[in-house]
N, C-alpha and C. Protein backbone atom coordinates (compact mmCIF):
# COMPACT_ATOMS: atom_id res chain seq x y z
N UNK A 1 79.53 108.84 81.49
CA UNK A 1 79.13 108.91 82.88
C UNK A 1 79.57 110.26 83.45
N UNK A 2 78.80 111.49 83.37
CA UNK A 2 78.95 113.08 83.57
C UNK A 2 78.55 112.93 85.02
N UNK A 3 79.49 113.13 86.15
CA UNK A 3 78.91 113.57 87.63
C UNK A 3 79.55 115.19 87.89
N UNK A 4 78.95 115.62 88.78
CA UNK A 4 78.82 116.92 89.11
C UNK A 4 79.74 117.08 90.54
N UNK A 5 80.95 117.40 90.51
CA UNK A 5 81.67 117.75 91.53
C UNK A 5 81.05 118.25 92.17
N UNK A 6 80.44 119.81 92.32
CA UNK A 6 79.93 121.01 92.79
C UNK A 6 78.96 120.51 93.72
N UNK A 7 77.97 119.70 92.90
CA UNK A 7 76.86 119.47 92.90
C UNK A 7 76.76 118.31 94.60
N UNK A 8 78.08 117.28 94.49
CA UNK A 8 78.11 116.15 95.29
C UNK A 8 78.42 117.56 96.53
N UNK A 9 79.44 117.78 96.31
CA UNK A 9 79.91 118.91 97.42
C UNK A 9 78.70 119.75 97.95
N UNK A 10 77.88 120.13 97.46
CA UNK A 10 76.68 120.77 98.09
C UNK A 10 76.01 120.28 99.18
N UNK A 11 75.67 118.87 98.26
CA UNK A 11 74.73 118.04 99.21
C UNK A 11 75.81 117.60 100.55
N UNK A 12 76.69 117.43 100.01
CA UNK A 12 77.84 116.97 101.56
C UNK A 12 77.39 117.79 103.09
N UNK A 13 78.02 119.12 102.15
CA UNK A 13 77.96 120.25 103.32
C UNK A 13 76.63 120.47 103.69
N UNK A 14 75.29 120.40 102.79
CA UNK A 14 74.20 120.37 103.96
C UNK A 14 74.06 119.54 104.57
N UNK A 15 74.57 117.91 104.37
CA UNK A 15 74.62 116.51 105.21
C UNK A 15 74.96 117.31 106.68
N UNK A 16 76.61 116.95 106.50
CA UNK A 16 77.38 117.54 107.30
C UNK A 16 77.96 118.69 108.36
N UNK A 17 77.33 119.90 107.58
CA UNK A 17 77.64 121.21 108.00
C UNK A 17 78.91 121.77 108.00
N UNK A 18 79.01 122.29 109.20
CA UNK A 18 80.35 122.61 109.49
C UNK A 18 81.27 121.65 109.93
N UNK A 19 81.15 120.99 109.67
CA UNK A 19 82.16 119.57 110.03
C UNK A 19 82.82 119.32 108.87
N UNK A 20 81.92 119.37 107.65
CA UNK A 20 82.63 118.82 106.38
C UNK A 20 84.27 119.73 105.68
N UNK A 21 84.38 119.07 105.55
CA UNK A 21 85.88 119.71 104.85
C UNK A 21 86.56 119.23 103.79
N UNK A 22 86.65 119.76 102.50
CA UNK A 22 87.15 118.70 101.40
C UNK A 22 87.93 119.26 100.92
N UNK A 23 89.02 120.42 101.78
CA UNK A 23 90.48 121.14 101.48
C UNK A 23 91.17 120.30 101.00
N UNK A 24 91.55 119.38 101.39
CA UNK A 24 92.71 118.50 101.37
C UNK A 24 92.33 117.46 99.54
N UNK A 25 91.32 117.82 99.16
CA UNK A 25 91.23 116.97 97.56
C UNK A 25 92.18 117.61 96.60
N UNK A 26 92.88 117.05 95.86
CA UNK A 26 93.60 117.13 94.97
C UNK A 26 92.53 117.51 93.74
N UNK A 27 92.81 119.07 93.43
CA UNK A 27 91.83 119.67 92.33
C UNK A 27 91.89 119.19 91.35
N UNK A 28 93.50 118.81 90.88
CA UNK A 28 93.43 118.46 89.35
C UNK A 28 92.62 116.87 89.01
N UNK A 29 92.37 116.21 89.69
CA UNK A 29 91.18 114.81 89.88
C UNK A 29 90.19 115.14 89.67
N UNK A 30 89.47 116.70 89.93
CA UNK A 30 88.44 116.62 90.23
C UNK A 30 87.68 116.55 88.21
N UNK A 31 88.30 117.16 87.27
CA UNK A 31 87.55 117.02 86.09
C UNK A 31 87.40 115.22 85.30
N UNK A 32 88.67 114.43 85.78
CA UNK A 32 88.94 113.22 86.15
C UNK A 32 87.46 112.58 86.80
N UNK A 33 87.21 112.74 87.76
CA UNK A 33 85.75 112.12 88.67
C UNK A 33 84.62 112.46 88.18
N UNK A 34 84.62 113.90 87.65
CA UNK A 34 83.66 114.37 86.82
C UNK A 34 82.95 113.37 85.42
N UNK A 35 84.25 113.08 84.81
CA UNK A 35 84.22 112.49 83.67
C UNK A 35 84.08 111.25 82.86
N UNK A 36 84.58 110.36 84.45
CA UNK A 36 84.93 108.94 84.48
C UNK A 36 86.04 108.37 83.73
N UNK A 37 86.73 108.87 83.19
CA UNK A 37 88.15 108.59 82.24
C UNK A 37 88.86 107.84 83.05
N UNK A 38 89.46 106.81 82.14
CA UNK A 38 90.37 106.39 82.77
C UNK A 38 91.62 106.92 82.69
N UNK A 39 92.89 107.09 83.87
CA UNK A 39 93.62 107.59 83.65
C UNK A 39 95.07 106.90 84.16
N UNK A 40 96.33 107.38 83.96
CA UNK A 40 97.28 106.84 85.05
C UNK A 40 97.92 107.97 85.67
N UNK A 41 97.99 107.42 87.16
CA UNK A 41 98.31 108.17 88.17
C UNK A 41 100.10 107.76 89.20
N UNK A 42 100.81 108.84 89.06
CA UNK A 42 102.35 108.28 89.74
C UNK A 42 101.65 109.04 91.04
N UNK A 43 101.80 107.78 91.61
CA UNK A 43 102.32 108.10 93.08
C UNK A 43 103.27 108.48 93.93
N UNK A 44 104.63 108.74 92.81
CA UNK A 44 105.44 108.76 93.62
C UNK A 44 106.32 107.42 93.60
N UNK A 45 105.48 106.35 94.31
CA UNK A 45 106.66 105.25 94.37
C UNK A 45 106.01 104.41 93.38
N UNK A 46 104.94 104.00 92.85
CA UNK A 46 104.50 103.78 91.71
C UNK A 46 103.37 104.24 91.12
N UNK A 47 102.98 103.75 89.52
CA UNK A 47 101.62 104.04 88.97
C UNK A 47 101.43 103.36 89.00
N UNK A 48 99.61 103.51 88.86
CA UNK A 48 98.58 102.60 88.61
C UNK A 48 97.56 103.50 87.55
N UNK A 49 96.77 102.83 87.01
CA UNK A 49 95.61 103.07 86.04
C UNK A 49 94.53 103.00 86.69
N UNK A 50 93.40 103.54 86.61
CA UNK A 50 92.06 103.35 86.74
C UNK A 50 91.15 104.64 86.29
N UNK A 51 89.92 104.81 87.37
CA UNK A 51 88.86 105.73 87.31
C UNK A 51 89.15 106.22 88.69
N UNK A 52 88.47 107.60 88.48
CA UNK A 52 88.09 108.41 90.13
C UNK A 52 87.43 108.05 90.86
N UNK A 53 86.94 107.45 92.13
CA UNK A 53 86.06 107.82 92.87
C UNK A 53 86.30 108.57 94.01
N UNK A 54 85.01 108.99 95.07
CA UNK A 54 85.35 109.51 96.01
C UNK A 54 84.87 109.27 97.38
N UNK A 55 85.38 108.74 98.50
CA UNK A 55 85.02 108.40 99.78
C UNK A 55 83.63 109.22 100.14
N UNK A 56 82.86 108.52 101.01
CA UNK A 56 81.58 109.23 101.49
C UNK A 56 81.99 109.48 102.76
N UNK A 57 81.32 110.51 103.31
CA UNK A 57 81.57 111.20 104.81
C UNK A 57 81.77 112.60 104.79
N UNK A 58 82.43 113.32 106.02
CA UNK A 58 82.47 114.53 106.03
C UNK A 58 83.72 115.20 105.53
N UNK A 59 85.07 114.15 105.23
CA UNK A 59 86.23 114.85 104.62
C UNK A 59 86.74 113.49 103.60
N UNK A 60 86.13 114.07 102.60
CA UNK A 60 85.96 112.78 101.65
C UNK A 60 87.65 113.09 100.90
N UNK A 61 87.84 112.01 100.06
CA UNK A 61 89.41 111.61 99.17
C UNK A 61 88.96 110.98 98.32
N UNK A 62 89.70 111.47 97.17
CA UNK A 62 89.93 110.90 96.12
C UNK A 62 90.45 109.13 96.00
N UNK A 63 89.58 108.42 95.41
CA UNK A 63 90.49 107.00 95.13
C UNK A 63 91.05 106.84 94.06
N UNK A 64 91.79 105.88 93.27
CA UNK A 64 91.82 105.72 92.24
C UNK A 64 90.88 104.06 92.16
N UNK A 65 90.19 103.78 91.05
CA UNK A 65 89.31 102.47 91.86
C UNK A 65 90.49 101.59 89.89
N UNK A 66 90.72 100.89 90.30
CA UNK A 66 92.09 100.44 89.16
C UNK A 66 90.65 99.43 88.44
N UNK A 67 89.51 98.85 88.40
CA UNK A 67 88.54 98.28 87.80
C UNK A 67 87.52 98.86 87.95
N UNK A 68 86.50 98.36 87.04
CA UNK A 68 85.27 98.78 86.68
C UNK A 68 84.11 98.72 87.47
N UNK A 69 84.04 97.23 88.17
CA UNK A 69 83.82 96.80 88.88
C UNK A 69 83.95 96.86 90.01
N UNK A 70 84.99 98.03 90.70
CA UNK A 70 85.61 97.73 91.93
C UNK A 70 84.88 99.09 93.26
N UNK A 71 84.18 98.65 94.37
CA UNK A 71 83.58 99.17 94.99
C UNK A 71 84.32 100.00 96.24
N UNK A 72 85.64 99.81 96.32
CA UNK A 72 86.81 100.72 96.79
C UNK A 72 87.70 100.55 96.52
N UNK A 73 89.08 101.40 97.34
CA UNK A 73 90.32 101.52 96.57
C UNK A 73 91.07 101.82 97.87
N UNK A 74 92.32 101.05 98.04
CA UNK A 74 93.46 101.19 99.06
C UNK A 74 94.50 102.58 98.73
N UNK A 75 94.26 102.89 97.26
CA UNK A 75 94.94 104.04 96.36
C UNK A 75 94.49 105.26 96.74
N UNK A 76 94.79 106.22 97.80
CA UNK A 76 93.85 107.33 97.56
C UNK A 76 95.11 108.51 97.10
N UNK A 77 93.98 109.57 96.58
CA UNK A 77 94.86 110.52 95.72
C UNK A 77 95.44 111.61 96.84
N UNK A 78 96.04 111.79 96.87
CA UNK A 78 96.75 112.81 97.64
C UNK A 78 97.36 114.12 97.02
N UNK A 79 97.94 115.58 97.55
CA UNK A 79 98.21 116.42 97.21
C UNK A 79 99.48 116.70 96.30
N UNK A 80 100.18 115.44 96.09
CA UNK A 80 101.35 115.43 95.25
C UNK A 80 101.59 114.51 94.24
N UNK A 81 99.81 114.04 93.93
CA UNK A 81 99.92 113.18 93.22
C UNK A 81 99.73 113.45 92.01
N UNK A 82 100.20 113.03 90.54
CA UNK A 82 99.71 113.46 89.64
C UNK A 82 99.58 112.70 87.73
N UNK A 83 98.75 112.93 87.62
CA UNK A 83 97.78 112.47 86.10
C UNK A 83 99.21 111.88 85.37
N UNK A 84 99.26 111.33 84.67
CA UNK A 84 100.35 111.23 83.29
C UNK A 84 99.68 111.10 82.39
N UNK A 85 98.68 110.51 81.66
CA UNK A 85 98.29 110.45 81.07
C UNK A 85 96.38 109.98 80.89
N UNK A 86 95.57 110.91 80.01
CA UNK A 86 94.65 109.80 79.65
C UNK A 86 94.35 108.59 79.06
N UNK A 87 93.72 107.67 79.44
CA UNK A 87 93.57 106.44 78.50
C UNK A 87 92.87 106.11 77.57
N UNK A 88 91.76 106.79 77.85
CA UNK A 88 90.67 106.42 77.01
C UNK A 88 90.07 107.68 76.55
């Protein structure tokens, strides 16, 4: 499942315009979302496992979605968060 970072980000900012802003994404996710891998992620106060997704709107975030199945995520990735390992 190959998605196109660049590509989503394009279409955003012509949605959006100058409103959109997606400074605040944690880069190292982004080959992660690209890829669909599953991965595990420390938060800090704990890990969890899953896949990337990413919020729709004008200043979208990283989730972690912990199932396959799962159509959002309370987990979002933030600027100090980071990979430990791949899973798959």
């Amino acid at each position: 499942m190959e998605r196109n970072y660049r590509d989503l980000m394009d279409v955003k900012k012509c949605k959006y315009g100058e409103k959109f802003d997606d400074s605040d994404l944690n880069k190292e996710f982004i080959r992660y979302f690209e890829n669909g891998k599953r991965i595990e992620v420390d938060f800090g106060y704990e890990k969890k496992s899953g896949t990337i997704g990413i919020t729709t709107g004008w200043k979208p975030v990283f989730l972690l979605m912990l199932r396959r199945n799962s159509s959002g995520s309370s987990y979002t990735i933030g600027k100090n968060d980071k990979v430990i390992r791949i899973i798959n």
